[in-house]
Protein backbone atom coordinates (compact mmCIF):
# COMPACT_ATOMS: atom_id res chain seq x y z
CA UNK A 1 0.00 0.00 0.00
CA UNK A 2 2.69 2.33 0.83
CA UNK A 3 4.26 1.51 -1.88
CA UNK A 4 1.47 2.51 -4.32
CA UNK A 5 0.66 6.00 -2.29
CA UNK A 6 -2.15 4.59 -0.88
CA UNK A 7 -1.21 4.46 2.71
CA UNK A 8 1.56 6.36 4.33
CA UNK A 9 3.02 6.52 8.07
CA UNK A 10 0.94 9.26 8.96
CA UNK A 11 -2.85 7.24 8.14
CA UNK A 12 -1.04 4.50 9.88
CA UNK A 13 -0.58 6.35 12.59
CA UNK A 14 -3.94 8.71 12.60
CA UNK A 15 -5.57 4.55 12.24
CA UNK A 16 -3.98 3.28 15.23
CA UNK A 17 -4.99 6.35 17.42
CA UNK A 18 -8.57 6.05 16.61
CA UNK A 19 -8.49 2.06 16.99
CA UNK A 20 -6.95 2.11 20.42
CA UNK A 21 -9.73 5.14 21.33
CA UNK A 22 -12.35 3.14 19.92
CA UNK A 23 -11.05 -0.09 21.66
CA UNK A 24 -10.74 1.84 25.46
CA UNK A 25 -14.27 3.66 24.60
CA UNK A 26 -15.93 -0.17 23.81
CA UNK A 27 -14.16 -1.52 27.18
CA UNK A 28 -15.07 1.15 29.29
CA UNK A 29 -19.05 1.04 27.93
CA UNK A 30 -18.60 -3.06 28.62
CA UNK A 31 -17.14 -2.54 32.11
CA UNK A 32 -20.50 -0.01 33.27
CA UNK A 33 -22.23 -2.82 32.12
CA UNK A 34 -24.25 -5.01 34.75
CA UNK A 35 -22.13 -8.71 35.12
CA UNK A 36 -24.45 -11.99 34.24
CA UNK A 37 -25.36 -13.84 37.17
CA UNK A 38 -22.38 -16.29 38.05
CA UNK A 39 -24.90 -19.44 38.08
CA UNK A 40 -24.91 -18.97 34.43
CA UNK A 41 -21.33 -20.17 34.41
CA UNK A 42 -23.56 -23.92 34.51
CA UNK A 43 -26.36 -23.51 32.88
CA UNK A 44 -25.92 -22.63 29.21
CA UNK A 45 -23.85 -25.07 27.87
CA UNK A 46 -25.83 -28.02 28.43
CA UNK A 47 -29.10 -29.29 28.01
CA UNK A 48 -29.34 -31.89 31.05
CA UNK A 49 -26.71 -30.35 33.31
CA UNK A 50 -24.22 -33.03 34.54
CA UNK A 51 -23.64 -33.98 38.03
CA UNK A 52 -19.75 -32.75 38.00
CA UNK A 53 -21.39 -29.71 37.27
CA UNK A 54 -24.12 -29.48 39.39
CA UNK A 55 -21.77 -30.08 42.76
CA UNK A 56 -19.35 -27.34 41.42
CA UNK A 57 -22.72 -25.17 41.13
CA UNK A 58 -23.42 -25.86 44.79
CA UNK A 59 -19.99 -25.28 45.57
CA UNK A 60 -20.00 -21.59 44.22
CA UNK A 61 -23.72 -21.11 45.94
CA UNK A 62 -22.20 -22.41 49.41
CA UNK A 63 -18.40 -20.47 48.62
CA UNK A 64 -20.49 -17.71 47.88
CA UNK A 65 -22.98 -17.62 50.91
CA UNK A 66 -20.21 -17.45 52.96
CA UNK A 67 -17.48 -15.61 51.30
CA UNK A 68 -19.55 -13.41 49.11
CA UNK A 69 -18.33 -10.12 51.05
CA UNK A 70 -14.66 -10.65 49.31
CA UNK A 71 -16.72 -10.25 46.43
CA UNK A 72 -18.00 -7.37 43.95
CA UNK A 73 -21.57 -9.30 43.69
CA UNK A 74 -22.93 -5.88 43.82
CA UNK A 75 -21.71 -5.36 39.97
CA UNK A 76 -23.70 -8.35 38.74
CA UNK A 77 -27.11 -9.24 37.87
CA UNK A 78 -29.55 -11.03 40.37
């Protein structure tokens, strides 16, 4: 392209400016953005869950009942 005249190290740079702004503006929309409930983690990948799965489901509810002040739960969905 730069060879032809049809990009030079200025567009390239003007480009990568506007990607990276665009790229930090998406995150930072994505980030105000409520979390999905963490019992999703289990339940959209299978039809019939499994039972590995439905222990380490538990698990989280139980971890989470008792350690859920170490957590940001506050920034998900209910």
């Amino acid at each position: 392209l730069a060879r032809r005249g049809w990009w030079d190290e200025q567009q390239e740079q003007a480009w990568r400016k506007s990607s990276r702004k665009m790229v930090l503006e998406a995150f930072e929309q994505a980030e105000r953005e409520p979390k999905p409930p963490p019992h999703l983690l289990f339940s959209d990948v299978y039809l019939e869950m499994p039972p590995r799965l439905r222990r380490q489901r538990e698990e989280l509810e139980r971890h989470l009942e008792t350690y859920g002040e170490h957590y940001p739960l506050q920034h998900f969905q209910k």
